[in-house]
C-alpha atoms as a PDB file:
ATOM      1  CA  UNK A   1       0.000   0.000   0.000  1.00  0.00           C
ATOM      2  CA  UNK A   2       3.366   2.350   0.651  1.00  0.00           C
ATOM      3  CA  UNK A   3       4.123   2.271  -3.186  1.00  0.00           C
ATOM      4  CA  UNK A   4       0.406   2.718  -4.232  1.00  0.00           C
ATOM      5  CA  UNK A   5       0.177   5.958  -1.886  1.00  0.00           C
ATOM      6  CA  UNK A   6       3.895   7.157  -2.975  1.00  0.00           C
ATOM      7  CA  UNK A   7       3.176   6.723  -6.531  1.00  0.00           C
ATOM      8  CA  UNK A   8      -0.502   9.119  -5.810  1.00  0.00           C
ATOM      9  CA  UNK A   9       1.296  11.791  -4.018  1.00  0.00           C
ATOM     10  CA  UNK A  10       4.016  11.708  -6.872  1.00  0.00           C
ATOM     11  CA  UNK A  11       1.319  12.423  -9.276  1.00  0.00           C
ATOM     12  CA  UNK A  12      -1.389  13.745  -7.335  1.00  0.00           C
ATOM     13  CA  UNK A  13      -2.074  16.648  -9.427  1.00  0.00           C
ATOM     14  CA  UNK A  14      -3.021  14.014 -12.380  1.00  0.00           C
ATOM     15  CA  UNK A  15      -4.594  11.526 -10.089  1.00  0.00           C
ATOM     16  CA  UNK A  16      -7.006  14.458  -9.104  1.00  0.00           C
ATOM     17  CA  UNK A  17      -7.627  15.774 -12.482  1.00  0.00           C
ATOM     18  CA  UNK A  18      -8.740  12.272 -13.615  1.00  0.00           C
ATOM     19  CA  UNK A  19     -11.607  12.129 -11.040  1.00  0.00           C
ATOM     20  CA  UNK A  20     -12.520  15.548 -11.243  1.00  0.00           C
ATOM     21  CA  UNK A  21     -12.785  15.282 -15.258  1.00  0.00           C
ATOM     22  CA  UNK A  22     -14.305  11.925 -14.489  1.00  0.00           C
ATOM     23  CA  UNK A  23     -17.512  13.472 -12.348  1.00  0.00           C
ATOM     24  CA  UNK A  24     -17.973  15.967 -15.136  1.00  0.00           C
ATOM     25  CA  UNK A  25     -18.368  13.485 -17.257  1.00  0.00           C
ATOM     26  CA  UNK A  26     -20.841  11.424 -15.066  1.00  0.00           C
ATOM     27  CA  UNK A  27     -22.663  14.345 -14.553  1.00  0.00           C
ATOM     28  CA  UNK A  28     -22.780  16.187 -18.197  1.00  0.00           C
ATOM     29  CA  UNK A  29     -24.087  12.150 -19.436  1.00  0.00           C
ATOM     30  CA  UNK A  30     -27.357  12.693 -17.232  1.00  0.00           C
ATOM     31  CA  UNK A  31     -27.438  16.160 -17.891  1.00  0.00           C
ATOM     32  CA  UNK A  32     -27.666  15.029 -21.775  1.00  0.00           C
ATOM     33  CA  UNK A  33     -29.548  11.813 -21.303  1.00  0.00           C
ATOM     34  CA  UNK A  34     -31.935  12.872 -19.016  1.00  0.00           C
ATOM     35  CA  UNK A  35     -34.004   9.760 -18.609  1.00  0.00           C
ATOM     36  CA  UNK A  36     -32.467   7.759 -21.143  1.00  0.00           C
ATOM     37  CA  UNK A  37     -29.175   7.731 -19.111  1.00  0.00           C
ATOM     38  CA  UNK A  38     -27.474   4.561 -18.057  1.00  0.00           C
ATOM     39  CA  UNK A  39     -27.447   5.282 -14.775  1.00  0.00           C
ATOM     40  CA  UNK A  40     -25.707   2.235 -13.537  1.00  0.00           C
ATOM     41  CA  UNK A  41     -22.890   3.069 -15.091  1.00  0.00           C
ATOM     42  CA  UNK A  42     -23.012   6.507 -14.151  1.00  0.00           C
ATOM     43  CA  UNK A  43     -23.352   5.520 -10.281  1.00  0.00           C
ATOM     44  CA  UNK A  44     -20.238   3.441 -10.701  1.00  0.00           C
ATOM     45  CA  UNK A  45     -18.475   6.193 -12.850  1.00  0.00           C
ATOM     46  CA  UNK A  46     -18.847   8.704 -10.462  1.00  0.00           C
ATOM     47  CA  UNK A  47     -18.152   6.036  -7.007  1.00  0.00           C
ATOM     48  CA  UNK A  48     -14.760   5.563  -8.937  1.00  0.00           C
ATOM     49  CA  UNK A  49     -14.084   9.020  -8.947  1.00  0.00           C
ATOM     50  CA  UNK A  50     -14.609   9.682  -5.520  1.00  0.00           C
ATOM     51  CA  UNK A  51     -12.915   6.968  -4.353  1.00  0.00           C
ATOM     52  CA  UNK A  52     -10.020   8.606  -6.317  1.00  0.00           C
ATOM     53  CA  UNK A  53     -10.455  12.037  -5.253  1.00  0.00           C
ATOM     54  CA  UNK A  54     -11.051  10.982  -1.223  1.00  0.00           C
ATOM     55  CA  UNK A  55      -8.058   9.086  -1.495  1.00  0.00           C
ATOM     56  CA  UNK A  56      -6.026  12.108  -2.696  1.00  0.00           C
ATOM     57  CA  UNK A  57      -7.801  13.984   0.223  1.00  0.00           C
ATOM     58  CA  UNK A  58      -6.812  12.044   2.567  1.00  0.00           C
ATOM     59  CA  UNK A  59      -2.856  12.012   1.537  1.00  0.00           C
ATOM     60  CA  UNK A  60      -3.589  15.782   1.766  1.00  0.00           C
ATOM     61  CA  UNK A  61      -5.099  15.631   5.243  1.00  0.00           C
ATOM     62  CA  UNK A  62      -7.588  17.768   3.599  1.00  0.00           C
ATOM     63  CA  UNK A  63     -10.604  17.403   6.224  1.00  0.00           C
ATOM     64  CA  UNK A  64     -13.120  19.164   4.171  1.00  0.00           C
ATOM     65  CA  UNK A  65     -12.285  17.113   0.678  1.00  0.00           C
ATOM     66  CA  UNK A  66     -12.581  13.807   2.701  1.00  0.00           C
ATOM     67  CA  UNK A  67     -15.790  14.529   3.787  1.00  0.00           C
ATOM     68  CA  UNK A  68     -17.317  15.677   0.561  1.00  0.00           C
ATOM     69  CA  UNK A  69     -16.033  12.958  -1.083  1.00  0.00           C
ATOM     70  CA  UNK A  70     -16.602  10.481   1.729  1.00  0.00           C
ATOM     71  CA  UNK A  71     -20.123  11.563   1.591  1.00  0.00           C
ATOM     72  CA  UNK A  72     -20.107  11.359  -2.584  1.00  0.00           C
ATOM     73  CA  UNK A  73     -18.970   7.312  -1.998  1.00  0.00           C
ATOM     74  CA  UNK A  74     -21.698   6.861   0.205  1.00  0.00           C
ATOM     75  CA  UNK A  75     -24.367   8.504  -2.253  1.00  0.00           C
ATOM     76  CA  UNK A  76     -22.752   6.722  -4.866  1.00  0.00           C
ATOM     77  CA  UNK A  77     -23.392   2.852  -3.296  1.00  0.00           C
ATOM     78  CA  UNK A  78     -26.830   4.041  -2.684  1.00  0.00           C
ATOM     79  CA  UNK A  79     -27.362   5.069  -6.061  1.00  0.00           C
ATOM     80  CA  UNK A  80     -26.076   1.845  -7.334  1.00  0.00           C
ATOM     81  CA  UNK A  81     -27.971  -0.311  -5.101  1.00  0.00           C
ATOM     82  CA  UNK A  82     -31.285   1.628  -6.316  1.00  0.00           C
ATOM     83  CA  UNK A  83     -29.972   1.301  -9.942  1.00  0.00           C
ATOM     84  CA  UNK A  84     -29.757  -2.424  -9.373  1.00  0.00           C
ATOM     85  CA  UNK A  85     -33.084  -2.527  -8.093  1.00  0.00           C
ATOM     86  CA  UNK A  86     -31.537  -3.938  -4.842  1.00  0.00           C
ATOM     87  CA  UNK A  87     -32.608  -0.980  -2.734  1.00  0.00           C
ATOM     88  CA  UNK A  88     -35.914   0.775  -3.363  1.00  0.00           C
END
């Protein structure tokens, strides 16, 4: 896990840009779908990228990032577990 973290914090700035460019995505695909989105893949899409950008957070000991994204992991397994009709 000591290589996986040195080789984030080596390229944070990258690491960060990915998920952040990632969530636009996920959200600029509903924003054009509307309905006709595939919102499974979205919810996984955008869990991905907040798993990415809390984990840069926390290298950071940025409190505030964690949380948000934190928070956007948890809304993301929701929203997969409703996509999946597992959770209604």
């Amino acid at each position: 896990m000591t290589n996986i973290n040195a080789f984030v914090l080596k390229h944070i700035r990258a690491v960060e840009m990915v998920g952040v460019l990632m969530r636009i995505f996920s959200f600029s695909l509903v924003s054009w779908l509307g309905p006709a989105s595939p919102f499974m893949f979205v919810w996984i899409f955008n869990t991905i990228d907040a798993i990415l950008l809390s984990w840069c957070a926390i290298l950071k000991k940025d409190q505030a990032y964690t949380l948000l994204n934190t928070f956007w992991i948890l809304v993301g397994v929701v929203g997969i577990l409703r996509a999946g009709n597992i959770l209604h």
